[in-house]
C-alpha atoms as a PDB file:
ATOM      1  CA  UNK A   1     108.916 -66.957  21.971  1.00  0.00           C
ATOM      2  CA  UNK A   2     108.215 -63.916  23.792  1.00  0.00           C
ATOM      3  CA  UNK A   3     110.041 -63.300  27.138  1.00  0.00           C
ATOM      4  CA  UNK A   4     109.059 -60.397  29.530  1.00  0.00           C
ATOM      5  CA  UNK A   5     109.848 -57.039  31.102  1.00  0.00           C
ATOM      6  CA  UNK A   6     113.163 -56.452  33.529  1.00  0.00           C
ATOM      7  CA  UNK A   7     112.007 -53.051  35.209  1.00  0.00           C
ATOM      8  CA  UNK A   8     114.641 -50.263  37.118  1.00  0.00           C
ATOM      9  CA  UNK A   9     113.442 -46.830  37.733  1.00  0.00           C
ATOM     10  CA  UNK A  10     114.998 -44.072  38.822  1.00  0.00           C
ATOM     11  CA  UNK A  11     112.862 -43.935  41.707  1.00  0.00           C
ATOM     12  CA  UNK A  12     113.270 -47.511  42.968  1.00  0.00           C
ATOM     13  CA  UNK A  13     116.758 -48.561  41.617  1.00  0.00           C
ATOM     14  CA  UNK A  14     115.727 -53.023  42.225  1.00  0.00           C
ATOM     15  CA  UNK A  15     115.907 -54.724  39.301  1.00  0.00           C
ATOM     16  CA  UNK A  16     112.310 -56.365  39.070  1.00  0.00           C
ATOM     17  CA  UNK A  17     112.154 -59.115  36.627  1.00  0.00           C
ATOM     18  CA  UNK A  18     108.946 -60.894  35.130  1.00  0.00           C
ATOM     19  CA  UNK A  19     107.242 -61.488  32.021  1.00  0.00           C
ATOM     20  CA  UNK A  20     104.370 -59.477  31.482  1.00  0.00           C
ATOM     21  CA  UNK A  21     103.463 -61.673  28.910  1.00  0.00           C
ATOM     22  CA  UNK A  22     102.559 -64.422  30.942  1.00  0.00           C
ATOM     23  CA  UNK A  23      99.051 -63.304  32.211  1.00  0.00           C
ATOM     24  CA  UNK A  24      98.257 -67.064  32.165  1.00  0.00           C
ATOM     25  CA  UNK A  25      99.877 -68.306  35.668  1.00  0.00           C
ATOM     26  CA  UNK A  26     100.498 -71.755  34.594  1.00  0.00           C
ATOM     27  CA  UNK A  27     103.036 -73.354  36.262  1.00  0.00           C
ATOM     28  CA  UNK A  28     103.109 -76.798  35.018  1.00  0.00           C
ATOM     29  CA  UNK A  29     101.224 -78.083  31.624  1.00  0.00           C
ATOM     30  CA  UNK A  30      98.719 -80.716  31.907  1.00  0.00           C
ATOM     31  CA  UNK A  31      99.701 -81.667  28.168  1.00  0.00           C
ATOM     32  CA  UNK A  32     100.151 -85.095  27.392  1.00  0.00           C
ATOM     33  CA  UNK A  33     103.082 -84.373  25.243  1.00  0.00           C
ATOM     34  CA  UNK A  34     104.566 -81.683  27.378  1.00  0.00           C
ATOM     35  CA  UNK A  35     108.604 -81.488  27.157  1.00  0.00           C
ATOM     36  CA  UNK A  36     111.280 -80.118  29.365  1.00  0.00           C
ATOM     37  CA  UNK A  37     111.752 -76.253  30.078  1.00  0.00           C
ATOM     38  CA  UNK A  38     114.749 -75.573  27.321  1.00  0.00           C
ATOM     39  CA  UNK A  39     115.246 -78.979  26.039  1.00  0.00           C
ATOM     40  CA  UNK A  40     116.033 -79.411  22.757  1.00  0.00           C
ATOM     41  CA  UNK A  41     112.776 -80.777  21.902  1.00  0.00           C
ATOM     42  CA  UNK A  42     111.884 -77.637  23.949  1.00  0.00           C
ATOM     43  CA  UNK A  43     113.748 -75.712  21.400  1.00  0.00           C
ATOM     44  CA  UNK A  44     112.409 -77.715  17.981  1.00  0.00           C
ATOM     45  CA  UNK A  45     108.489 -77.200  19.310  1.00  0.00           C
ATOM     46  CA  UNK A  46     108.668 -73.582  19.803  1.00  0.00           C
ATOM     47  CA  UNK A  47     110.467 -72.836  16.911  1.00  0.00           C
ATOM     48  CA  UNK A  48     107.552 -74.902  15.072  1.00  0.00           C
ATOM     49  CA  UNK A  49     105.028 -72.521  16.943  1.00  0.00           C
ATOM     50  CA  UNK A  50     107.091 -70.063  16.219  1.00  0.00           C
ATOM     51  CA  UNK A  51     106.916 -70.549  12.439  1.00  0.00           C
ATOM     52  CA  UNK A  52     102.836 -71.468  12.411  1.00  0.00           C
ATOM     53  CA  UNK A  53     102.564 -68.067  14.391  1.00  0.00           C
ATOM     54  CA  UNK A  54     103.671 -65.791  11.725  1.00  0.00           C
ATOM     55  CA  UNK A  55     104.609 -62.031  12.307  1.00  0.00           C
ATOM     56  CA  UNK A  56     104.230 -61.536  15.539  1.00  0.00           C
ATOM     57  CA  UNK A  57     103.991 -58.037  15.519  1.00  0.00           C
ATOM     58  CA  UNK A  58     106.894 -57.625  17.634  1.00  0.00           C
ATOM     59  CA  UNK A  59     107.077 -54.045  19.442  1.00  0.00           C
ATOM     60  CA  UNK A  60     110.071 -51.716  18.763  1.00  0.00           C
ATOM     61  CA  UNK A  61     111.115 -51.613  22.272  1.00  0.00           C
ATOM     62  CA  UNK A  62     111.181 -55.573  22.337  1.00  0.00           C
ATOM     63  CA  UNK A  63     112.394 -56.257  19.017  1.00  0.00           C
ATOM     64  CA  UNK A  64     115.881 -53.722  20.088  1.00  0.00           C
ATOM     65  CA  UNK A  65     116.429 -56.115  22.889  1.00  0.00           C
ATOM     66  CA  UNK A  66     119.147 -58.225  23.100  1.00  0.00           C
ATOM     67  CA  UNK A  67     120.901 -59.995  26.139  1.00  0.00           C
ATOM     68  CA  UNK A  68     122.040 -63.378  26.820  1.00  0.00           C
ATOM     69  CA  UNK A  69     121.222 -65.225  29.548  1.00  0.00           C
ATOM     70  CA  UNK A  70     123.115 -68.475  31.265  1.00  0.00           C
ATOM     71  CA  UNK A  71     120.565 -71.118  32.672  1.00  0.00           C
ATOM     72  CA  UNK A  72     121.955 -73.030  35.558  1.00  0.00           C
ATOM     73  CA  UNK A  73     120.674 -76.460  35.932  1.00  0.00           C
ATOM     74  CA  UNK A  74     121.262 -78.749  39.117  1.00  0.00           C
ATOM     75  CA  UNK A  75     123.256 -81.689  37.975  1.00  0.00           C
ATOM     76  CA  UNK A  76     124.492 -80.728  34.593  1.00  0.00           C
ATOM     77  CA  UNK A  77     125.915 -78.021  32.366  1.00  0.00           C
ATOM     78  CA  UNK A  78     124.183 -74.333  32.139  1.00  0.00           C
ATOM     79  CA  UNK A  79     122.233 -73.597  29.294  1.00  0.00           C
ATOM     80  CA  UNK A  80     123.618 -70.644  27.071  1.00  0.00           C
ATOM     81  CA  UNK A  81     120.838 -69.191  25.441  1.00  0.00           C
ATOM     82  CA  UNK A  82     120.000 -65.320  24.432  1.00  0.00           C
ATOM     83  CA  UNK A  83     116.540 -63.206  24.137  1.00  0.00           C
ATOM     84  CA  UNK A  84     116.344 -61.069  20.899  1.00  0.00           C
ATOM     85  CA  UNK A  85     113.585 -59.606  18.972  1.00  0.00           C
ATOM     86  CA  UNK A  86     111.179 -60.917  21.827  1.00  0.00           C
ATOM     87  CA  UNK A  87     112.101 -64.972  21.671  1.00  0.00           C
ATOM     88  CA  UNK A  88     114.228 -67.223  23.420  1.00  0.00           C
ATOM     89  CA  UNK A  89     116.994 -68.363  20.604  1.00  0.00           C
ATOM     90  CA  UNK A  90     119.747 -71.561  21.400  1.00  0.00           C
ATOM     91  CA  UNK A  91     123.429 -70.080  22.312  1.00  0.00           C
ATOM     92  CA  UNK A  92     124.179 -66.759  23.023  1.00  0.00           C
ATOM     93  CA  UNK A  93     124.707 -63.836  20.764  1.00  0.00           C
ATOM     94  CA  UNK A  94     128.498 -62.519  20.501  1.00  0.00           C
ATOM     95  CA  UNK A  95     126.342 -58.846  19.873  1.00  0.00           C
ATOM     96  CA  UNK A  96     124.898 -59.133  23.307  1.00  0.00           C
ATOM     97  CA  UNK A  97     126.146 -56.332  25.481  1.00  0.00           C
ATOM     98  CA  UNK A  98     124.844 -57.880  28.892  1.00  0.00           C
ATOM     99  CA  UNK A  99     124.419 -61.297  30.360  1.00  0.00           C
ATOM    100  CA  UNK A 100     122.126 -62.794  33.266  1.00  0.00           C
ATOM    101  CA  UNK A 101     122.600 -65.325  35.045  1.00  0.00           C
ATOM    102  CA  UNK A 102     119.836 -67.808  36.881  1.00  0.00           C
ATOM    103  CA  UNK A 103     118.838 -70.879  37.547  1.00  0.00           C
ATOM    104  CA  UNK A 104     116.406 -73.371  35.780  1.00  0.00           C
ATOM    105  CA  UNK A 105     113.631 -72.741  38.277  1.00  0.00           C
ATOM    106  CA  UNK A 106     114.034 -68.773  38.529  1.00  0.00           C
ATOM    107  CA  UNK A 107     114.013 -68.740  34.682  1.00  0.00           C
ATOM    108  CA  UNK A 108     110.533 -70.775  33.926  1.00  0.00           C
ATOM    109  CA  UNK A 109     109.334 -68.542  37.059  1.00  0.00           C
ATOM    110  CA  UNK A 110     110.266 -65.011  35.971  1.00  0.00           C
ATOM    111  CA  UNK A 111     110.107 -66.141  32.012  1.00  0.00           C
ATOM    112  CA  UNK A 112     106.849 -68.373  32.119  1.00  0.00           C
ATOM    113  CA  UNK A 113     104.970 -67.795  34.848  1.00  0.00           C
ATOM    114  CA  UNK A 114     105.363 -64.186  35.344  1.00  0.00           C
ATOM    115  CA  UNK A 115     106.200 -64.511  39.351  1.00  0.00           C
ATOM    116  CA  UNK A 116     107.569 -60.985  39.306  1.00  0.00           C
ATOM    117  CA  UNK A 117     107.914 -61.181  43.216  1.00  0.00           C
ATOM    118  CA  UNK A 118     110.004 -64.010  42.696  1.00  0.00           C
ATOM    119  CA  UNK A 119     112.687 -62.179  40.003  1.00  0.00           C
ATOM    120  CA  UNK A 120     112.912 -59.405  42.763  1.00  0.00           C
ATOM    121  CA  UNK A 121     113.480 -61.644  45.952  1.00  0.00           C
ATOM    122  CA  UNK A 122     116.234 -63.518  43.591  1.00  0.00           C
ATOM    123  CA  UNK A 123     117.996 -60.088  42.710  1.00  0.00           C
ATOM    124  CA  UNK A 124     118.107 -59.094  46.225  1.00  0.00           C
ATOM    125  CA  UNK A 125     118.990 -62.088  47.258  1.00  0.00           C
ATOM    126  CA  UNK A 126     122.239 -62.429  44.366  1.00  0.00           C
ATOM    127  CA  UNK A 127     120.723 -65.281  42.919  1.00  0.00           C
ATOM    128  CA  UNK A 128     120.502 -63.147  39.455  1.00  0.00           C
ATOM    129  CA  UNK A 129     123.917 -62.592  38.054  1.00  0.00           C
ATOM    130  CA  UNK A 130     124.484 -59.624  35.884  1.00  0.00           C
ATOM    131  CA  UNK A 131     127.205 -59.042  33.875  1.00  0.00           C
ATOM    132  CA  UNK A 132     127.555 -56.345  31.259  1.00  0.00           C
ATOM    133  CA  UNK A 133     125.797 -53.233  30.705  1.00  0.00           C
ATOM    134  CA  UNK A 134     122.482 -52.942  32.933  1.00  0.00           C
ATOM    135  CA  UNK A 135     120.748 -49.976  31.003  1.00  0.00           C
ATOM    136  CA  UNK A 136     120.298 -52.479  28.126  1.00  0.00           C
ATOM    137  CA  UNK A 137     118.321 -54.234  30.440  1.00  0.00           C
ATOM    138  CA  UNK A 138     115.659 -51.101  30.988  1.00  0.00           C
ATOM    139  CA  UNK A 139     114.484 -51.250  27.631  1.00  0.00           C
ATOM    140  CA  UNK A 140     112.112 -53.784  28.741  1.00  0.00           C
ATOM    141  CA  UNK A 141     110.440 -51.668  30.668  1.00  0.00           C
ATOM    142  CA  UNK A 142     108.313 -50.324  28.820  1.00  0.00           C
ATOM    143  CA  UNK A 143     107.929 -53.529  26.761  1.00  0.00           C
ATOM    144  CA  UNK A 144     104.291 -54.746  26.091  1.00  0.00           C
ATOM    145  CA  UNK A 145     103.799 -57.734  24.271  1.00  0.00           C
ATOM    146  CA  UNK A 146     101.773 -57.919  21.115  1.00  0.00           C
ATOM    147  CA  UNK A 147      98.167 -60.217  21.036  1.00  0.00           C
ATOM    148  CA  UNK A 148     100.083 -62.169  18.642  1.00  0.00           C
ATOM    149  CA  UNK A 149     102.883 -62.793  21.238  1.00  0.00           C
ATOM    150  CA  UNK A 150     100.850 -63.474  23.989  1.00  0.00           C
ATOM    151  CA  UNK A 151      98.790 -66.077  22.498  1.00  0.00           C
ATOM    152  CA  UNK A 152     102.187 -67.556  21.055  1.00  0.00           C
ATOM    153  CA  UNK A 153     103.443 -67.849  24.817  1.00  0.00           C
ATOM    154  CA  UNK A 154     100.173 -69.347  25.943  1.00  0.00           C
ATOM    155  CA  UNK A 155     100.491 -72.090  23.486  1.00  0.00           C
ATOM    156  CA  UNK A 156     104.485 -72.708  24.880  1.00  0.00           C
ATOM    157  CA  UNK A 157     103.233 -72.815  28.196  1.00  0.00           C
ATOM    158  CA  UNK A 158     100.374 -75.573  27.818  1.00  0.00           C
ATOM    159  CA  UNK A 159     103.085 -77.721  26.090  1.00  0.00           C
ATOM    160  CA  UNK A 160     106.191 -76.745  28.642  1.00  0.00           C
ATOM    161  CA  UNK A 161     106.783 -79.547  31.791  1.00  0.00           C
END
């Protein structure tokens, strides 16, 4: 699944974060069989969508991207999982050279529904932990989704709670 753009310029050195691939703003599905933001049923659908979806005509500049990223989640154990070639993946990757760190809610916000303003006030705020190199992060700025991708993402949102 397809996972957005962290921007830093030279001219504004913030860290925004978003995913210009959500152009959908859904926050919450209306699905009747909607599952839980990175549960492993999470996991086993997307991969399935994944699969129907077939080459997704991933971009260079999102396909070279790979970081991992630590989900926090109130009342139990953080979720290790990594972003490479454009799609959220279980675990992290030992090739990673950077990791964030947020919580559940900032993820499906900056990840899913693309609240860019959100990402920023986070950052600013040291509610994004970065660890690692950052300038592997700026190769998502220029990132722009295929069609392919974003249609894949709006099917993950309508079946995302």
């Amino acid at each position: 699944m397809l996972f957005g753009s962290l921007q830093m310029t030279p001219e504004s050195p913030e860290l925004a974060i978003g995913a210009r691939t959500s152009l959908f703003g859904a926050s919450r599905s209306c699905h009747p069989a909607a599952m839980k933001f990175l549960s492993d049923e999470w996991f086993t659908k997307v991969e399935e969508l994944r699969g129907a979806a077939g080459d997704l005509e991933v971009p260079e500049s999102l396909s070279s991207v790979l970081i991992n990223i630590n989900v926090d989640r109130e009342g139990s154990d953080a979720i290790a999982v990594h972003l490479k070639d454009g799609n959220f993946e279980r675990g992290h990757n030992d090739a990673a050279d950077v990791t964030l760190g947020v919580n559940e809610t900032l993820a499906r916000k900056i990840f899913l529904e693309n609240d860019q303003a959100a990402g920023m006030q986070a950052f600013m705020a040291g509610e994004i932990k970065i660890e690692g190199d950052m300038t592997k992060l700026m190769a998502l700025q220029t990132a722009t989704p295929s069609d392919k991708q974003k249609a894949l993402l709006k099917q993950i949102i309508e079946v995302t709670d």
